[in-house]
N, C-alpha and C. Protein backbone atom coordinates (compact mmCIF):
# COMPACT_ATOMS: atom_id res chain seq x y z
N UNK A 1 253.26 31.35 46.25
CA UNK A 1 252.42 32.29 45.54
C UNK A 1 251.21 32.65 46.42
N UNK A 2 251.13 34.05 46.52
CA UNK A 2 250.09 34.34 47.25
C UNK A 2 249.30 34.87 46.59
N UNK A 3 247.78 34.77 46.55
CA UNK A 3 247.20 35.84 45.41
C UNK A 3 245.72 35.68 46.38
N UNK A 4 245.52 37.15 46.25
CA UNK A 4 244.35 37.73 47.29
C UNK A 4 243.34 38.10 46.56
N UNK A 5 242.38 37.49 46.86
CA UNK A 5 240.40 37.84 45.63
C UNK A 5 239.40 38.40 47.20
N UNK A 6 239.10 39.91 47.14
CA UNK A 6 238.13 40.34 47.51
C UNK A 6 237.23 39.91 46.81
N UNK A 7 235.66 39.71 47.90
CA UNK A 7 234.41 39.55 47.62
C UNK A 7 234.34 40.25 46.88
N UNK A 8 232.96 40.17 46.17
CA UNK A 8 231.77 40.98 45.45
C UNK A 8 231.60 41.42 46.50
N UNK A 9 230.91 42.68 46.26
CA UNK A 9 229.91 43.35 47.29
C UNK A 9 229.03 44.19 47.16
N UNK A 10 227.49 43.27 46.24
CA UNK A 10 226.06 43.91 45.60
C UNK A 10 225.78 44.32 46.86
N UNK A 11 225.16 43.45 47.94
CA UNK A 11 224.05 43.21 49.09
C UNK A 11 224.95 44.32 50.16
N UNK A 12 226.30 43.54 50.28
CA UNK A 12 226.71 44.71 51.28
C UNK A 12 226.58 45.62 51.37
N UNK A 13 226.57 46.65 50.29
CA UNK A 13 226.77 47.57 49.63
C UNK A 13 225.48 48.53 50.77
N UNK A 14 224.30 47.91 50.07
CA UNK A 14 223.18 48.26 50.89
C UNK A 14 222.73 48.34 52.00
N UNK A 15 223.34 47.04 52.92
CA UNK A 15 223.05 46.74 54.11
C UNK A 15 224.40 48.24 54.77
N UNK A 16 225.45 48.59 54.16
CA UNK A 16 225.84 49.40 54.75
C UNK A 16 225.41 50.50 55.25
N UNK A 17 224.52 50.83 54.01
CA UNK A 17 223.97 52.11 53.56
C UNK A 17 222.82 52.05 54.54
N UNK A 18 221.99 50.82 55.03
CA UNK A 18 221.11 50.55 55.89
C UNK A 18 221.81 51.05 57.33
N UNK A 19 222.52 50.21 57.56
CA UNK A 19 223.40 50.83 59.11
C UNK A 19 223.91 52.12 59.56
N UNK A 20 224.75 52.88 58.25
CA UNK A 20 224.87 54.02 57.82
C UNK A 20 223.25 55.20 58.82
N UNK A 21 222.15 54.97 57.63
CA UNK A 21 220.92 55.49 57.84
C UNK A 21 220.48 55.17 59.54
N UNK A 22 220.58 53.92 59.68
CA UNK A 22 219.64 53.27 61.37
C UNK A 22 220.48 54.26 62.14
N UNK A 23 221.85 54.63 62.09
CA UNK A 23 222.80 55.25 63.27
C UNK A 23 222.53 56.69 63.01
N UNK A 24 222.33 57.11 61.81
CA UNK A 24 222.08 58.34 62.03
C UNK A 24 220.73 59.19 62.19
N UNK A 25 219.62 58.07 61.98
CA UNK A 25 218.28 58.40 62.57
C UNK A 25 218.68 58.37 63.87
N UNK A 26 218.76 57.19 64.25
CA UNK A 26 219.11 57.15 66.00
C UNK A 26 219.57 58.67 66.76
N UNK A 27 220.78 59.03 66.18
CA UNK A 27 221.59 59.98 66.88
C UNK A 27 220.62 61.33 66.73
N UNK A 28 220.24 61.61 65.60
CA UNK A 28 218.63 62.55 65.43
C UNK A 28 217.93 62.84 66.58
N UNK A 29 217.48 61.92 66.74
CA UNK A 29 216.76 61.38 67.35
C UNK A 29 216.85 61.71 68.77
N UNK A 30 218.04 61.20 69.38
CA UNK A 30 218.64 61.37 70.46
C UNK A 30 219.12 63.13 70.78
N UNK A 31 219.67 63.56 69.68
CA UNK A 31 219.86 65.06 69.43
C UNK A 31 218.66 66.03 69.94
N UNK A 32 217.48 65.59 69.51
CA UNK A 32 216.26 65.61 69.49
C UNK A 32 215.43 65.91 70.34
N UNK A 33 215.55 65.02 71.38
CA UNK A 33 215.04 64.28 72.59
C UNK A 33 216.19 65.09 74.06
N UNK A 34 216.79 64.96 73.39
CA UNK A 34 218.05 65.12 74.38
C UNK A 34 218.24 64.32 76.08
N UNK A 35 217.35 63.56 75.87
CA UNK A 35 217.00 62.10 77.07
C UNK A 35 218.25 61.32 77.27
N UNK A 36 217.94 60.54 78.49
CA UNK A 36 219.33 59.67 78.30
C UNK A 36 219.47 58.41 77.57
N UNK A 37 217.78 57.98 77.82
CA UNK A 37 217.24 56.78 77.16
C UNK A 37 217.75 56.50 76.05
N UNK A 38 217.74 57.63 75.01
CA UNK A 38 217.20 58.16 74.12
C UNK A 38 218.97 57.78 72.99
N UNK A 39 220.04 58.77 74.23
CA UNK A 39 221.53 58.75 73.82
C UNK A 39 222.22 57.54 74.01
N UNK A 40 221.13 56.58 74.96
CA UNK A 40 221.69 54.91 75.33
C UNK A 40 221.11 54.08 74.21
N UNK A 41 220.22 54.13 73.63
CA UNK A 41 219.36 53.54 72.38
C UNK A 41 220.46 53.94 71.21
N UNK A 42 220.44 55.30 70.76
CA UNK A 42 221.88 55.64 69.47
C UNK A 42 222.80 55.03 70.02
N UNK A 43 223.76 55.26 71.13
CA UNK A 43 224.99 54.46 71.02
C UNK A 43 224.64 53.29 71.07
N UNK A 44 223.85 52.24 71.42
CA UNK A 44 223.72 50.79 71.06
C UNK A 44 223.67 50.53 69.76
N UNK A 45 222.72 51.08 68.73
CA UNK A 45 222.40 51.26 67.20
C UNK A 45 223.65 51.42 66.30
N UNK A 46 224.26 52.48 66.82
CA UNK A 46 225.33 52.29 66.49
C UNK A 46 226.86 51.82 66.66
N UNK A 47 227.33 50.97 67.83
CA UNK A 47 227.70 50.11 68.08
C UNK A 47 227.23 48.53 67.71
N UNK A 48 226.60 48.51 67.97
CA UNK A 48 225.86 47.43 67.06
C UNK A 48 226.41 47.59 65.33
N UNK A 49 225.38 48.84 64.94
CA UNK A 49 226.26 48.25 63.58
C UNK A 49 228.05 48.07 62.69
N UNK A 50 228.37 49.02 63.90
CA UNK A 50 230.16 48.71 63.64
C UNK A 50 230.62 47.49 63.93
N UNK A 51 230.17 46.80 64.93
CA UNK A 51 230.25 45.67 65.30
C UNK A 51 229.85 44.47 63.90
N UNK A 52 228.82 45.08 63.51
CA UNK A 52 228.30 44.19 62.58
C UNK A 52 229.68 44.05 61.42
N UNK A 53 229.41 45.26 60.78
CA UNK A 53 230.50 45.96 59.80
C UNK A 53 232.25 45.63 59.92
N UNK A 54 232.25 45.41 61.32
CA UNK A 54 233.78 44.54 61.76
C UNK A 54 233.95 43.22 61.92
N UNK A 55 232.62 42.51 61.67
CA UNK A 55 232.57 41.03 61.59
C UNK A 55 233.01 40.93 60.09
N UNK A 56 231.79 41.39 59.00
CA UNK A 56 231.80 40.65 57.59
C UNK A 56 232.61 41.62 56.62
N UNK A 57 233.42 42.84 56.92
CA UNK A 57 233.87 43.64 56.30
C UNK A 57 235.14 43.08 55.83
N UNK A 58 235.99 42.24 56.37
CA UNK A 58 237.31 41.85 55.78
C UNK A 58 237.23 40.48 54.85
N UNK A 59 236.36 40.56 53.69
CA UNK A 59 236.51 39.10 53.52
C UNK A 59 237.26 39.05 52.62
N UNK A 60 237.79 38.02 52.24
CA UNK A 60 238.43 38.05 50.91
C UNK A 60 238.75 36.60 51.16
N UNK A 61 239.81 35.74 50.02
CA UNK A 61 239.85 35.06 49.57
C UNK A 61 241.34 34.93 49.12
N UNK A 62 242.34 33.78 50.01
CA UNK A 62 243.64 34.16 49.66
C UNK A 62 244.32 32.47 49.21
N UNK A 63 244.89 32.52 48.02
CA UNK A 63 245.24 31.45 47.54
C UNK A 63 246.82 31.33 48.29
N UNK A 64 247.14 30.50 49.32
CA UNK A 64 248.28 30.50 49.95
C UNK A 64 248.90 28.94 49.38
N UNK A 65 250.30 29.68 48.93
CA UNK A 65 250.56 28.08 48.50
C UNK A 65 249.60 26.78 47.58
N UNK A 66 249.57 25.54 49.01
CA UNK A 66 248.47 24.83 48.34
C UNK A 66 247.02 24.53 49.02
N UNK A 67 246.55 25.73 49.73
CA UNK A 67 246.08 26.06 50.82
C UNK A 67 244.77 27.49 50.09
N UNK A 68 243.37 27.39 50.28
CA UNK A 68 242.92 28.37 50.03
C UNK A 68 241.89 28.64 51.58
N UNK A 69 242.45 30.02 51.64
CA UNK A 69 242.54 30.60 53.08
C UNK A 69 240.59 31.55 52.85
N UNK A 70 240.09 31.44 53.59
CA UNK A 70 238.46 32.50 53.58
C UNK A 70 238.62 33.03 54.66
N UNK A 71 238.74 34.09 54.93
CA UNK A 71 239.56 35.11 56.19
C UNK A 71 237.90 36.21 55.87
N UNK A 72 237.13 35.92 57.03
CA UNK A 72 235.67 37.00 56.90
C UNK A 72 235.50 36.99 58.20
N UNK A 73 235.85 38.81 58.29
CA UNK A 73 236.03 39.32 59.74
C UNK A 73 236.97 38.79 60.66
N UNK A 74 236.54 38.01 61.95
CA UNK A 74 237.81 37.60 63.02
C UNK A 74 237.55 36.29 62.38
N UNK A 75 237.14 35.29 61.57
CA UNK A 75 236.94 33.78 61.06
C UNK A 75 238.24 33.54 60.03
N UNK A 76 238.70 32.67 60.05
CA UNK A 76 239.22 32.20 59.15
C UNK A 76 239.62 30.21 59.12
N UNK A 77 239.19 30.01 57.80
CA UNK A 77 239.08 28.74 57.45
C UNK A 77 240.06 28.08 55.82
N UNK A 78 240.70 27.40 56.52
CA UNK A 78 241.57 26.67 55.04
C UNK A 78 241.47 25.77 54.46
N UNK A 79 241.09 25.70 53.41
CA UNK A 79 241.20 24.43 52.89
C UNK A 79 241.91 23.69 51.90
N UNK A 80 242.41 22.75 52.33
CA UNK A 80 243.77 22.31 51.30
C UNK A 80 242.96 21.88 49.56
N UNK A 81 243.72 23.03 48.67
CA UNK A 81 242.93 22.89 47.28
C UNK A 81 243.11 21.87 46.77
N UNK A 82 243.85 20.62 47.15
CA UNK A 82 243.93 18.83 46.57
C UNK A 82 242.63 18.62 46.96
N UNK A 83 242.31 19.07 47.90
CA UNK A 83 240.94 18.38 48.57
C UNK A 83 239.28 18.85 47.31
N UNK A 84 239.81 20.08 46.96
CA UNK A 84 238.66 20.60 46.51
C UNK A 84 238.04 19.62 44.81
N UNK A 85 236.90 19.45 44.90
CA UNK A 85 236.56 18.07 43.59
C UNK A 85 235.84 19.11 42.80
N UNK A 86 235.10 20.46 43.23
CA UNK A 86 234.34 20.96 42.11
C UNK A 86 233.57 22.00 42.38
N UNK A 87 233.64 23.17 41.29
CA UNK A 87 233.17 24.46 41.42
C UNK A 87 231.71 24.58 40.82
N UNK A 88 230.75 25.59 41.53
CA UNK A 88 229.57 25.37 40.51
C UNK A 88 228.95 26.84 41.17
N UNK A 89 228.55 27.69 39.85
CA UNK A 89 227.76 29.00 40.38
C UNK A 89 226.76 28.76 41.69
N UNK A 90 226.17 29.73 41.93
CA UNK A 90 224.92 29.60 43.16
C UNK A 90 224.56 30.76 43.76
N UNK A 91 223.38 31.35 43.72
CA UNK A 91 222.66 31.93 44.12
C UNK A 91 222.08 31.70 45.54
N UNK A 92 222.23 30.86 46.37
CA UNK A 92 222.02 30.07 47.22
C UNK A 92 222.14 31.27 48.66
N UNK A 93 221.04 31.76 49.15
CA UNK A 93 220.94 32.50 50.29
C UNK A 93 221.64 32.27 51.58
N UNK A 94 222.54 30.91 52.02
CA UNK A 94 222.27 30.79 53.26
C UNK A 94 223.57 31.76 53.78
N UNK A 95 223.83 31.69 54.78
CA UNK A 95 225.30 32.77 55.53
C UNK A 95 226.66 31.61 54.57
N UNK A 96 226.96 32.82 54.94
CA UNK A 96 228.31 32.15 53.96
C UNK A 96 229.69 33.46 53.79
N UNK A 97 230.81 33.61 54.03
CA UNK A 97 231.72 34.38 53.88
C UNK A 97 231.83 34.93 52.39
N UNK A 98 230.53 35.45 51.79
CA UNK A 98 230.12 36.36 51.01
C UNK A 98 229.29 37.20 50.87
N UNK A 99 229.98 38.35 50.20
CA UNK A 99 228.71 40.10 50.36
C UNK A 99 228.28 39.74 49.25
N UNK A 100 228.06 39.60 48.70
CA UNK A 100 227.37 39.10 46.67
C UNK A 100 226.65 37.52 46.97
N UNK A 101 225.17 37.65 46.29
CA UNK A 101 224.71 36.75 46.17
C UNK A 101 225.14 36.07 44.66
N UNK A 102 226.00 36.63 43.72
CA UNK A 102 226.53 35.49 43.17
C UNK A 102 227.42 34.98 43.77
N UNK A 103 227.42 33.42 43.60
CA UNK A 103 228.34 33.31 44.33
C UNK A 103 228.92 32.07 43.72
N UNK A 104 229.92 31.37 44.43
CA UNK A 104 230.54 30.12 44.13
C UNK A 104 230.76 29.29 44.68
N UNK A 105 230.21 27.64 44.47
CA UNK A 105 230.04 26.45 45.89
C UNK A 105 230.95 26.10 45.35
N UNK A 106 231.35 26.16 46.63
CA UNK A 106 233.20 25.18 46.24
C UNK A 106 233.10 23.92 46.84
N UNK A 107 233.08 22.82 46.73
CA UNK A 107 232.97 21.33 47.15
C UNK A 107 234.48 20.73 47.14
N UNK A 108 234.62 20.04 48.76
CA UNK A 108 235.97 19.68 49.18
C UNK A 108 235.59 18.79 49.45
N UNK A 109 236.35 18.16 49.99
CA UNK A 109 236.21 16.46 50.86
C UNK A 109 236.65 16.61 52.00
N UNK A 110 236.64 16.79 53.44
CA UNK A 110 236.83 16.87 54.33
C UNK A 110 235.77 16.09 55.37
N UNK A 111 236.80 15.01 55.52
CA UNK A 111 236.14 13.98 56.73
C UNK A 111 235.11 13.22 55.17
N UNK A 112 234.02 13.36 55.38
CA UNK A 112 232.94 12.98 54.11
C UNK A 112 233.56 14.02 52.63
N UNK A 113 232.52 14.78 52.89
CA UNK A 113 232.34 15.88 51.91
C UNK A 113 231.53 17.24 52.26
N UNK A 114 231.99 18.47 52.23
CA UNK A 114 231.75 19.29 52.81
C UNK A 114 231.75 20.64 51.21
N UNK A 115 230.91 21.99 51.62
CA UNK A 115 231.19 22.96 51.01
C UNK A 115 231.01 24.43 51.48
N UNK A 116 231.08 25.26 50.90
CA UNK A 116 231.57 26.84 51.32
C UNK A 116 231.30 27.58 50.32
N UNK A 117 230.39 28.55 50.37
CA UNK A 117 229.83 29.68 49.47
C UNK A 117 230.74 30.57 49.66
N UNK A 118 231.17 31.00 48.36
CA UNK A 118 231.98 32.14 48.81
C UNK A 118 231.50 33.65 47.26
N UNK A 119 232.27 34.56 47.48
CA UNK A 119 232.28 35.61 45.98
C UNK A 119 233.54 35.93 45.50
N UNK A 120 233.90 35.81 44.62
CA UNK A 120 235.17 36.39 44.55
C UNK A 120 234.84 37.46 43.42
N UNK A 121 235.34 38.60 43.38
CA UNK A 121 235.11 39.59 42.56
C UNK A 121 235.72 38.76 40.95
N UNK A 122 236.63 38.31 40.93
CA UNK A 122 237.39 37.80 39.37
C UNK A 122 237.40 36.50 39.18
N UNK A 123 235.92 35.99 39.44
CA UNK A 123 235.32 34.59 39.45
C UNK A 123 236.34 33.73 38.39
N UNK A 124 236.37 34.26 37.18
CA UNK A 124 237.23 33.59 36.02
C UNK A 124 238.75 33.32 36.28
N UNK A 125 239.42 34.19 36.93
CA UNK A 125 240.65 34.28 37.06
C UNK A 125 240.97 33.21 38.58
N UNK A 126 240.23 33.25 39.82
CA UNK A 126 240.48 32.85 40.98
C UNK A 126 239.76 30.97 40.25
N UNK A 127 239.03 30.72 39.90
CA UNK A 127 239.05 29.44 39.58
C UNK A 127 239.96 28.99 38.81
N UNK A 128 240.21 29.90 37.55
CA UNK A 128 241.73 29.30 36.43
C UNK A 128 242.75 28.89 37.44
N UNK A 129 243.58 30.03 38.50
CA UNK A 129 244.21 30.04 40.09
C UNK A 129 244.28 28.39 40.44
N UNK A 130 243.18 28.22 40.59
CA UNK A 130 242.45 27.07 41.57
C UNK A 130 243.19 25.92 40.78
N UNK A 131 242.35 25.58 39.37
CA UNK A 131 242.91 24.45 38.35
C UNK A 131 244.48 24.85 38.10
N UNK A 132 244.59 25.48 38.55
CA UNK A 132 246.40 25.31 37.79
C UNK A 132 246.99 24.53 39.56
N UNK A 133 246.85 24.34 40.31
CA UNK A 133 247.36 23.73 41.32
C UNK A 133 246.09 22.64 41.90
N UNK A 134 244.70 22.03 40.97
CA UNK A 134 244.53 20.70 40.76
C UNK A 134 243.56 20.66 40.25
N UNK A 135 244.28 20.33 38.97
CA UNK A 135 243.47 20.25 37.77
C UNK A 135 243.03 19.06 37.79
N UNK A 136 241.86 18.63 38.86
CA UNK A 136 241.15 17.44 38.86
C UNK A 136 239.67 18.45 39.34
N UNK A 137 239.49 19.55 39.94
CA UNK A 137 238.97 19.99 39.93
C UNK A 137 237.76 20.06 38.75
N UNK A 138 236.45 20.13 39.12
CA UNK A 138 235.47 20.30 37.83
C UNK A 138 234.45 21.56 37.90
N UNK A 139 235.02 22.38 36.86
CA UNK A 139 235.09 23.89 37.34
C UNK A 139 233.49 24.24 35.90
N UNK A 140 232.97 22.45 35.22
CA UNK A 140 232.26 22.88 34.02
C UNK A 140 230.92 23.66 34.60
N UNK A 141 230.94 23.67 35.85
CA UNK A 141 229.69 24.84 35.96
C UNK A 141 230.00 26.42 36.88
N UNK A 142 231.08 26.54 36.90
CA UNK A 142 231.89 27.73 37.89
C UNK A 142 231.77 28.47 36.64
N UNK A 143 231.64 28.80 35.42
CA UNK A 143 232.02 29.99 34.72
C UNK A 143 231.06 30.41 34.22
């Protein structure tokens, strides 16, 4: 069973719309000027932000088997869902293979104990997912 959960995407949303705007002031700009400086500054600006946009743009969230896969941009990380002990909302800022600051700490056991912020757009449905292949999982603060 394969079943695929795109991020949320509040924050992205914006920061696109930010990169969007920075590349096309730039190129203005450069239009503008008509310098070389000027046409080497826009194409960096905007290379840069495609670059950006081709890192965190593919994320999603793929339940493989007994295996849950976080595939964000060229990264990808698995973690076997026996391992996982417990879900819990979070607002929690730090980098993490999510465009949405809601989000969801997923707590595994790996080596010690380890976790991973992630978003999934159908928070309710991708944790139910989760407990039906180990329902030892403790999901009383994920919903």
């Amino acid at each position: 069973m394969n079943k695929v959960y795109t991020s949320k995407k509040d924050i992205f949303l914006f920061a696109v719309i930010c990169m969007i705007g920075s590349s096309v002031a730039c190129v203005n700009v450069a239009i503008e000027n008509g310098d070389l400086i000027s046409w080497l500054v826009a194409l960096l600006v905007v290379a840069v932000c495609v670059f950006v946009f081709l890192l965190i743009y593919p994320t999603k969230y793929i339940i493989d088997g007994d295996s849950l896969v976080v595939h964000c941009g060229f990264q990808r990380r698995s973690i076997p869902i026996s391992q996982i002990t417990s879900m819990r909302r979070s607002h929690n800022l730090l980098a993490s293979p999510a465009l949405s600051l809601d989000r969801l700490e997923v707590v595994f056991k790996e080596k010690l104990s380890d976790s991973i912020l992630i978003s999934p757009r159908n928070r309710k449905a991708f944790v139910e997912d989760l407990k039906v292949i180990n329902p030892n999982i403790d999901i009383s603060k994920a919903l």
